[in-house]
Protein backbone atom coordinates (compact mmCIF):
# COMPACT_ATOMS: atom_id res chain seq x y z
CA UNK A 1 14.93 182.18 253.62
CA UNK A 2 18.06 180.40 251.67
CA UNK A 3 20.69 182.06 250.78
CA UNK A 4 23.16 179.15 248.52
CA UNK A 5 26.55 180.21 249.05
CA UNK A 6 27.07 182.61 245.90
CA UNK A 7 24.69 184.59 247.25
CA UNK A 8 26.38 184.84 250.52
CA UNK A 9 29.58 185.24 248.74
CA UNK A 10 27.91 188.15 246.65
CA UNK A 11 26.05 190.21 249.53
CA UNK A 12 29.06 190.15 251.87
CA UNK A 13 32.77 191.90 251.36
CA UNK A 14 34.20 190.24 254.48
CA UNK A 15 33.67 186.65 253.19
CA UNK A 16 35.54 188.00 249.81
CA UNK A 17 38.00 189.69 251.53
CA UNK A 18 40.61 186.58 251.62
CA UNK A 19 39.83 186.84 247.54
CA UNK A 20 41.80 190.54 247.47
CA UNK A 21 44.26 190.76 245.44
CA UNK A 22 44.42 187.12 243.60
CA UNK A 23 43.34 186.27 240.58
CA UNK A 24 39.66 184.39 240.47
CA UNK A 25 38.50 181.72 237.82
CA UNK A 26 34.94 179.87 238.06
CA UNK A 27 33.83 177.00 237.30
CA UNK A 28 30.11 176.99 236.31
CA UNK A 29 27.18 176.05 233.99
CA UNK A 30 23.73 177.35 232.87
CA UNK A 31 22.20 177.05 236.51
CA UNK A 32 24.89 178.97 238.20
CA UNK A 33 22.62 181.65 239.13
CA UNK A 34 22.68 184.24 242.36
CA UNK A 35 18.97 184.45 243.86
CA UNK A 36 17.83 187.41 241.43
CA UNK A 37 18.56 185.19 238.48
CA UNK A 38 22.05 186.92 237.56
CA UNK A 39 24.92 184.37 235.99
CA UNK A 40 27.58 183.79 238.53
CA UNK A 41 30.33 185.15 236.02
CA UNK A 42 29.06 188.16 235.20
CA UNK A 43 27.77 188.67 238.99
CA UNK A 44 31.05 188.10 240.04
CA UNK A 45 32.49 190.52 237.51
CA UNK A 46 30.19 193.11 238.37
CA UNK A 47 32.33 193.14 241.88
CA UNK A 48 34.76 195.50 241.77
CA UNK A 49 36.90 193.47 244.64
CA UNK A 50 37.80 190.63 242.82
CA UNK A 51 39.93 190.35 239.81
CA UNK A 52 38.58 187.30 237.58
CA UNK A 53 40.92 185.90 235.14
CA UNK A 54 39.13 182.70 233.68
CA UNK A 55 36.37 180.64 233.56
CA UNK A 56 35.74 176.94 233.28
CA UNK A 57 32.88 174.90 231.95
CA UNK A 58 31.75 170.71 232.50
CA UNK A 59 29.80 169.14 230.49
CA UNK A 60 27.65 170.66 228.29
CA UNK A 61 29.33 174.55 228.41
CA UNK A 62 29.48 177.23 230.91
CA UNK A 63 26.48 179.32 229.12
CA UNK A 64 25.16 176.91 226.34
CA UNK A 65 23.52 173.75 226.28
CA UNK A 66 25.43 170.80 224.55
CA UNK A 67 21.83 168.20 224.41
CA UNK A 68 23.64 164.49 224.61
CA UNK A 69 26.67 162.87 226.05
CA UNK A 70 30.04 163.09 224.42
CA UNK A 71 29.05 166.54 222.99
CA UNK A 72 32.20 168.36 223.18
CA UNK A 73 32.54 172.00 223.86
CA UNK A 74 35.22 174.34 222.67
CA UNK A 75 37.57 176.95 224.50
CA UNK A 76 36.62 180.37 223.95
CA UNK A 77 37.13 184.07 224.91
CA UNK A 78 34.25 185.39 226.91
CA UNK A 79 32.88 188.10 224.80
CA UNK A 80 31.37 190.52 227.49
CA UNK A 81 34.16 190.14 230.05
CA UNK A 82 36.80 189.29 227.89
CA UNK A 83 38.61 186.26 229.56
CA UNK A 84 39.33 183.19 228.65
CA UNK A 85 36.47 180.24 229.41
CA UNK A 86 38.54 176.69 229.04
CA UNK A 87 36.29 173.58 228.37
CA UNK A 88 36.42 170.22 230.60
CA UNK A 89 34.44 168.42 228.73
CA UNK A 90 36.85 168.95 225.08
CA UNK A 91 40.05 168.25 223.86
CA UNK A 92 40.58 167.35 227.49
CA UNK A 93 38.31 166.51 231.10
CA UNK A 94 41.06 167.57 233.23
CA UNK A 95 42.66 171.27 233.31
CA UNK A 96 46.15 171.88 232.00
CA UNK A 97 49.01 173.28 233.71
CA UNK A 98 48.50 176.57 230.76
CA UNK A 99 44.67 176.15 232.32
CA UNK A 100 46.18 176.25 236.00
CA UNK A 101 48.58 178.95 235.33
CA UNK A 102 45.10 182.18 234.92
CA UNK A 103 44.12 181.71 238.63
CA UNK A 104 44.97 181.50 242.24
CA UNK A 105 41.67 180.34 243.76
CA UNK A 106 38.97 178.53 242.05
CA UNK A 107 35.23 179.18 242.75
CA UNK A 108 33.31 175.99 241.87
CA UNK A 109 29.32 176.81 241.70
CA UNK A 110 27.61 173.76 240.18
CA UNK A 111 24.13 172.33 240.59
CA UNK A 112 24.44 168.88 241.39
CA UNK A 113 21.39 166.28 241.15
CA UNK A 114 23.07 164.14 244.55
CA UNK A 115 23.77 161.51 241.55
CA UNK A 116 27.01 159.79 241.48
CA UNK A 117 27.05 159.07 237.83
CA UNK A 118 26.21 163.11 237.26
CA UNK A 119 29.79 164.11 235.81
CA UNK A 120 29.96 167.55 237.54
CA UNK A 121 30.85 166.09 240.71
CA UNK A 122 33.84 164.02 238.42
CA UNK A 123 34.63 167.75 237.18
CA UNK A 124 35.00 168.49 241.04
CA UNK A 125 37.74 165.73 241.80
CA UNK A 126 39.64 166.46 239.02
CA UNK A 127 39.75 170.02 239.69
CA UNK A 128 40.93 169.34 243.32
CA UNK A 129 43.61 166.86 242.29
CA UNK A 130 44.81 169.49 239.89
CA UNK A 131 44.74 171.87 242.48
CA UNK A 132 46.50 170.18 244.79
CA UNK A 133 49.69 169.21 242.56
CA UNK A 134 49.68 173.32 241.94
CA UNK A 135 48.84 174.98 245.11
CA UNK A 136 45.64 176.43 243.77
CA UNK A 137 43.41 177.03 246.27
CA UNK A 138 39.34 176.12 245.62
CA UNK A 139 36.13 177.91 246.92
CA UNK A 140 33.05 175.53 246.71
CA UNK A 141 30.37 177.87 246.65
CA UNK A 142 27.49 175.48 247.98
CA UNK A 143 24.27 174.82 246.79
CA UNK A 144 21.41 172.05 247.76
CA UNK A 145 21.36 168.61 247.13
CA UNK A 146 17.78 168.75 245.19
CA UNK A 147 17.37 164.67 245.75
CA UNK A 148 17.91 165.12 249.54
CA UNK A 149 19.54 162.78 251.74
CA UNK A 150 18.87 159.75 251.23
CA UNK A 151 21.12 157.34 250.13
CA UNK A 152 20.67 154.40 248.05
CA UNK A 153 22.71 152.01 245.48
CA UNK A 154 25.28 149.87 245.03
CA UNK A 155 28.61 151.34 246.04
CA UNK A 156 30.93 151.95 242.77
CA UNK A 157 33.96 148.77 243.23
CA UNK A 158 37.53 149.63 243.20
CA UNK A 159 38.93 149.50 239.70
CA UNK A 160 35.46 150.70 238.16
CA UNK A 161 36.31 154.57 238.12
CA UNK A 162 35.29 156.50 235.12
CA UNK A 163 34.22 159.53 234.00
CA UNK A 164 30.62 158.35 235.56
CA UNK A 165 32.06 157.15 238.80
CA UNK A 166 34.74 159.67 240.56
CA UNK A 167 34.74 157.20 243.53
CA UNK A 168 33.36 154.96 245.90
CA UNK A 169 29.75 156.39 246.40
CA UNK A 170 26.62 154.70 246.09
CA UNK A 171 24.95 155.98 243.28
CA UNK A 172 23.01 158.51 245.47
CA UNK A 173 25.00 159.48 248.22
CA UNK A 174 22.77 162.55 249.45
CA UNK A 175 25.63 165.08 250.08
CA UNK A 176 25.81 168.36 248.77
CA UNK A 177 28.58 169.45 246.02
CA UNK A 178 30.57 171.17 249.28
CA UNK A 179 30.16 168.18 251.41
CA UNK A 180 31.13 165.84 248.87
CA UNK A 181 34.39 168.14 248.05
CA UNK A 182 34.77 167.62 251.95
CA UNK A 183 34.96 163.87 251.35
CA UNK A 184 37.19 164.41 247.99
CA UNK A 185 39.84 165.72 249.78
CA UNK A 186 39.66 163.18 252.78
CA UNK A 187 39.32 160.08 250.66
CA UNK A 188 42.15 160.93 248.12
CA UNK A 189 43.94 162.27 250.42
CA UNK A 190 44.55 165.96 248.38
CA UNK A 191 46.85 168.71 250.03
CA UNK A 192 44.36 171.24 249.20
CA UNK A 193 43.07 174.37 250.45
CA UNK A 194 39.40 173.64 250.06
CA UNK A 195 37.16 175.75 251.59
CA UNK A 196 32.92 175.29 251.79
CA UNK A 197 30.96 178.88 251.81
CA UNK A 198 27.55 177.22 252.86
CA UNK A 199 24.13 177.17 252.62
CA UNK A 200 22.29 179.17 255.03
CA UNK A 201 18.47 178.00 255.34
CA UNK A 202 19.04 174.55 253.96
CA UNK A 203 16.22 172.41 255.30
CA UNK A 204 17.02 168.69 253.34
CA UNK A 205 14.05 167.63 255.35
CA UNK A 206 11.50 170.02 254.86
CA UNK A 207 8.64 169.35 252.50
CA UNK A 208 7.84 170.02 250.10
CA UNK A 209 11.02 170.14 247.97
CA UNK A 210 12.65 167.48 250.40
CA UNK A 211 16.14 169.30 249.37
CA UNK A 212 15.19 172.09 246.61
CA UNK A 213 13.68 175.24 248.34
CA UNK A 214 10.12 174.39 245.97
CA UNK A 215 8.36 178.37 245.36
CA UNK A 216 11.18 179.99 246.46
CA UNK A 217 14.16 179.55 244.31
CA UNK A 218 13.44 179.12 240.20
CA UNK A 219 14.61 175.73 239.08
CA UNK A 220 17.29 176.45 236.11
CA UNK A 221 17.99 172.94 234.07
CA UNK A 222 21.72 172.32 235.35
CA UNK A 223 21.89 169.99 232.34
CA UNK A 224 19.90 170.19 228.91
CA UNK A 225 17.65 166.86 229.91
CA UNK A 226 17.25 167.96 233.89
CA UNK A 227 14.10 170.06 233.08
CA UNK A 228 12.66 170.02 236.80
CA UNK A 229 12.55 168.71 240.59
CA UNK A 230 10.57 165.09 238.74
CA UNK A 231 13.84 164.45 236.60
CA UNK A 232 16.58 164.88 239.69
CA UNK A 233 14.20 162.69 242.09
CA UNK A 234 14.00 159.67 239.76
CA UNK A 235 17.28 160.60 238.26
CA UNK A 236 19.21 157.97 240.38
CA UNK A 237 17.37 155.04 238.35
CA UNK A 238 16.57 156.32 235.18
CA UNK A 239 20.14 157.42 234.58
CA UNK A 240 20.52 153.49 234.24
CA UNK A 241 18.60 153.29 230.75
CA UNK A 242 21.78 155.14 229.54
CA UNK A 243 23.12 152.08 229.37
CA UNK A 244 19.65 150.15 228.07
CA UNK A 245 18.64 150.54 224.33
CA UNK A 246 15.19 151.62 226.42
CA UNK A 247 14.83 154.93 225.58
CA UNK A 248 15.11 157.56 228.64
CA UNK A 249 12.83 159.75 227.31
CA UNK A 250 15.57 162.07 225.61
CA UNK A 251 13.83 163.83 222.71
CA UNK A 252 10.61 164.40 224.97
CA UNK A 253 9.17 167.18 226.95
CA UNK A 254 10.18 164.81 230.02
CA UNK A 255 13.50 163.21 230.05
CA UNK A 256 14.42 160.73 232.38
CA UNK A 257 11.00 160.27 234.17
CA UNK A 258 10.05 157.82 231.89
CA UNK A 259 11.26 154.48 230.28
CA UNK A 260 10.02 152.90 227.15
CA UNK A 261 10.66 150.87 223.63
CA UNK A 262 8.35 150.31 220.70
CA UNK A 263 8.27 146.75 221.62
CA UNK A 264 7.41 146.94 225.35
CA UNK A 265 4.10 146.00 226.78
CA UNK A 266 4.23 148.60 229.70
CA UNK A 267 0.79 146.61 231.54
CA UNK A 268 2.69 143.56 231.39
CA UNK A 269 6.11 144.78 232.77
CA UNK A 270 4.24 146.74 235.29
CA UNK A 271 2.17 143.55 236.93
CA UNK A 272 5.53 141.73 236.41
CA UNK A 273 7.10 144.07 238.67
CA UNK A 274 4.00 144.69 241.29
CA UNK A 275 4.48 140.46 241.62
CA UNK A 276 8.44 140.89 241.81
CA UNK A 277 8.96 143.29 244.57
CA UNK A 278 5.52 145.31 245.13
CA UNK A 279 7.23 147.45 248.00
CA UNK A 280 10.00 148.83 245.39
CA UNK A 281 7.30 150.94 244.11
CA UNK A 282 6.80 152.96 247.37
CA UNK A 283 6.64 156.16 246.84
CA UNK A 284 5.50 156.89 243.40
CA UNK A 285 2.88 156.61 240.96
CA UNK A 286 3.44 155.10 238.15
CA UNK A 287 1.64 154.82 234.88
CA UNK A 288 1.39 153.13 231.58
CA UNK A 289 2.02 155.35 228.54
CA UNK A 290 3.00 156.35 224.78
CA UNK A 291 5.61 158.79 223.40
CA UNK A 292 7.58 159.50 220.26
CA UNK A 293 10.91 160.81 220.95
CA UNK A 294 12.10 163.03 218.46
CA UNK A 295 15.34 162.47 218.80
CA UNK A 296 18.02 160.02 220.66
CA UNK A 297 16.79 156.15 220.98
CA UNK A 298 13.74 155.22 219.08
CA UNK A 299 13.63 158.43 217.50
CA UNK A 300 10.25 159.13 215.67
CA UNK A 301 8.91 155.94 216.94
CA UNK A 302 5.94 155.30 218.77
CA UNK A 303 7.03 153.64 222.28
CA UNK A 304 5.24 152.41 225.49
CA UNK A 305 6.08 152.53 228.40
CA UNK A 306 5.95 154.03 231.74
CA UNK A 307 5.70 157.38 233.94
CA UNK A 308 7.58 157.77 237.33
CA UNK A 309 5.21 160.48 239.06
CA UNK A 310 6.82 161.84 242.13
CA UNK A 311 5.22 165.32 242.30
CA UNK A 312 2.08 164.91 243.56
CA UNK A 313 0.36 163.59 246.62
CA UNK A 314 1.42 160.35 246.53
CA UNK A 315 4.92 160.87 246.58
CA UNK A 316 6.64 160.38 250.11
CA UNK A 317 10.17 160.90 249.72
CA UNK A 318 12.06 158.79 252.78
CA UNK A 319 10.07 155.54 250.81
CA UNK A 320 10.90 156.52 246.79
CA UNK A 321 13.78 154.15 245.99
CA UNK A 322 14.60 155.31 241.71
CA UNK A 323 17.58 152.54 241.68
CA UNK A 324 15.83 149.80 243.11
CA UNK A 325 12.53 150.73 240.70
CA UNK A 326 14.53 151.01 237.70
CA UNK A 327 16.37 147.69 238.43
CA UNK A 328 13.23 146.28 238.99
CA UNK A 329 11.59 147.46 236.01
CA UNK A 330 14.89 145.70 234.14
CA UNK A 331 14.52 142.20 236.03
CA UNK A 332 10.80 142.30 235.21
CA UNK A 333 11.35 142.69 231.23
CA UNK A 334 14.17 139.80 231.40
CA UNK A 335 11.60 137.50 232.96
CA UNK A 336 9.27 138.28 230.14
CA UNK A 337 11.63 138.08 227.58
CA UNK A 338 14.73 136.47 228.51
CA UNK A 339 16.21 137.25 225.09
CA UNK A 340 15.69 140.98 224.71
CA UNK A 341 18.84 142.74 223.73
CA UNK A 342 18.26 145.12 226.95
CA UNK A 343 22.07 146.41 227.35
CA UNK A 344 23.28 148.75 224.91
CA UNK A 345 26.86 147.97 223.64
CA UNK A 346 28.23 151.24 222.43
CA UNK A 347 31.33 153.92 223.29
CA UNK A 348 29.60 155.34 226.68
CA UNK A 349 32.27 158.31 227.96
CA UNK A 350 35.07 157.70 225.89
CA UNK A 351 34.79 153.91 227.49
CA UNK A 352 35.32 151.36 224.39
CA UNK A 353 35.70 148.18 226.45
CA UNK A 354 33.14 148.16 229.53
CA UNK A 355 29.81 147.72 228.88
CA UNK A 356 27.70 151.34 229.48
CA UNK A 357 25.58 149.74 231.97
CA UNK A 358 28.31 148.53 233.87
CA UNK A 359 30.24 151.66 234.20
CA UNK A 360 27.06 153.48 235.46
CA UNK A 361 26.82 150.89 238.34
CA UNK A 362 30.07 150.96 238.81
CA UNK A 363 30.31 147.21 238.72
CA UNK A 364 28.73 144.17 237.21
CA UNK A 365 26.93 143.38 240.03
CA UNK A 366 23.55 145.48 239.37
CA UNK A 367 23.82 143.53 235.53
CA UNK A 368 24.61 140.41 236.76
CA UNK A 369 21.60 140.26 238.97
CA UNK A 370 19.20 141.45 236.40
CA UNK A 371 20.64 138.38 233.72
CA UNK A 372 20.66 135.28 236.61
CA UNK A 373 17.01 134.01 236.60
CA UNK A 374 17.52 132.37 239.85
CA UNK A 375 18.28 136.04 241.76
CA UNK A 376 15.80 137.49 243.37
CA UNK A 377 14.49 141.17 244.49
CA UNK A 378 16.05 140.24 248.19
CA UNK A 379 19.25 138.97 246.97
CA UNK A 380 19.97 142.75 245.35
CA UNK A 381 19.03 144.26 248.60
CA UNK A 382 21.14 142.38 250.64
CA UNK A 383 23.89 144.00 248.41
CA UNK A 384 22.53 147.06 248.63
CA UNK A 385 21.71 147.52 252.03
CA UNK A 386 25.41 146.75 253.13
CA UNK A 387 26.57 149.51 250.63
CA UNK A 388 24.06 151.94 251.67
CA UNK A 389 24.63 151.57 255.61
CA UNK A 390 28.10 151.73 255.34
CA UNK A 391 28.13 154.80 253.17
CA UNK A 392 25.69 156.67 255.68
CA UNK A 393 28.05 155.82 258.85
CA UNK A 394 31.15 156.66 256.26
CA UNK A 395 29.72 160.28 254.88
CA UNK A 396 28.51 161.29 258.60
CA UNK A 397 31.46 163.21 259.61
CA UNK A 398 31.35 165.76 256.13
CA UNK A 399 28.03 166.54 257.11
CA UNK A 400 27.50 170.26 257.15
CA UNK A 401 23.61 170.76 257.61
């Protein structure tokens, strides 16, 4: 059995007890649920040991769902507990000192996807910077890495941090939210007290979920367009047609498992791609297909294109490389058509000057490859693979499972 570390936190007084007598705020979204399907805030106001003050919420709210990027979300006053719930993702992405000033000791319980571009983990850093400049202590309540542990992507290059890149991961660096707060604090060297209240059960290994406890815990979308297990497994390559005017699949029953355009022959990209780098598509089924979004890109348009399935039989998850398929899948259409206007050139969080599909990679390098017609599938790996081994020898010691 798992127990994620609210529900530890909930079912035992003696890990609160260090909580008595200080005043609690939480940070938290729609998926911050104990195991019985109870929101954190109001199962940690039902306790009458702990005194909470405040509330905080990322991107897209603490309760509600905001549906697309850059979406802000007001400040309000909780109407059933009557406290004050301060937005990060408003008028500002880091707390105020007013903000700092309702608590002693944070509890952070986020679902994470194990994406780096996936802006609660952003939400994290900040918090801990804050919290170190005003000797606020923080509680990361832990809870699984649904994308498991392997790692993959180019590492994000000094000078490239954004709202989309907190730091110098790979783009999935296979660490939990509490292991990656672990790393926070040791890479940016915070004076913080930053404690982990763990997982207990957590087998990142263990099929079939490979990282989410599949039958036994109810998925809950951490963010409006994370519907399922499918979406956080491919997550860490379709997140890249953010930056793409492909659309993502936004405006269908399943975003970011799918890539398409009006004007895409999905065959032809496909058997491009099998030629390119057949053993990118390990893993996975994929398969040729039509939607209309009906909203976002290409809204009420009829688009091809094509299906990443990773939850059936076929899928084996130590061989199912999303960034390397998605990159693929962008080489392949620029060999077709070496003119298509592929990147989108638009505002991408609050960024005016960097092109979007930059800041996702966290460099140029990922775009660079996809534009030279002379680079091939091995010359990307060979950048990759350097990234990728030396973030798996760097991340070992903030291991907790």
């Amino acid at each position: 059995m798992i127990l994620f570390g609210l529900d530890r936190l909930l079912a035992d007084p003696a890990l609160r007890r260090p909580l008595a007598g200080r005043r609690i705020a939480l940070l938290a979204h729609p998926a911050s649920v104990a195991a019985d399907l109870t929101h954190a805030l109001d199962a940690l106001a039902a306790l009458p040991d702990l005194n909470l003050t405040a509330a905080f919420g990322p991107q897209h709210g603490l309760r509600g769902d905001k549906q697309d990027n850059m979406v802000e979300s007001p400040d309000f006053l909780d109407p059933r507990h009557g406290i004050p719930v301060f937005s990060l993702y408003g008028e500002v992405r880091r707390p105020t000192a007013a903000m700092l000033d309702t608590f002693d000791v944070l509890l952070v319980d986020l679902q994470d996807l194990g994406c780096r571009i996936y802006t609660f983990i952003t939400t994290l850093l900040y918090m801990l910077e804050a919290a170190a400049r005003h000797g606020k202590a923080v509680w990361v309540l832990d809870r699984p890495n649904p994308a498991g542990r392997p790692v993959e992507g180019l590492t994000l290059r000094s000078g490239w941090e954004s709202f989309v890149g907190a730091g110098p991961l790979p783009m999935r660096h296979g660490l939990t939210l509490g292991e990656l707060a672990r790393w926070f604090v040791a890479e940016f060297r915070l004076d913080v007290d930053c404690q982990v209240i763990p997982l207990q059960g957590w087998q990142p290994d263990a099929a079939p979920g490979f990282g989410w406890p599949l039958g036994e815990r109810t998925w809950i979308n951490p963010s409006p367009n994370a519907p399922n297990l499918s979406m956080a497994r491919c997550y860490a390559g379709t997140v890249m047609l953010e930056g793409t005017t492909l659309s993502e699949g936004r405006g269908t029953t399943r975003p970011l498992e799918l890539f398409g355009a009006p004007d895409l022959d999905a065959r032809a990209v496909l058997a491009e791609m099998r030629a390119l780098a057949p053993g990118w598509l390990a893993g996975c089924r994929l398969r040729d297909c039509w939607f209309e979004p009906t909203f976002h890109k290409h809204a009420g348009k009829l688009c091809n294109g094509v299906h990443i399935h990773v939850e059936d039989a076929a899928y084996r998850h130590g061989e199912f490389r999303p960034w390397r398929l998605q990159a693929l899948a962008f080489k392949a259409i620029r060999r077709l058509h070496p003119d298509y206007p592929l990147w989108r050139d638009f505002t991408y969080e609050y960024e005016h000057d960097r092109l979007a599909i930059d800041l996702i990679n966290g460099s140029e390098l990922l775009r660079g490859w996809v534009d030279d017609p002379a680079a091939t599938p091995a010359d990307l790996d060979r950048l990759a693979a350097r990234d990728e081994a030396a973030w798996s020898e760097a991340r070992r010691d903030y291991l907790l499972y």
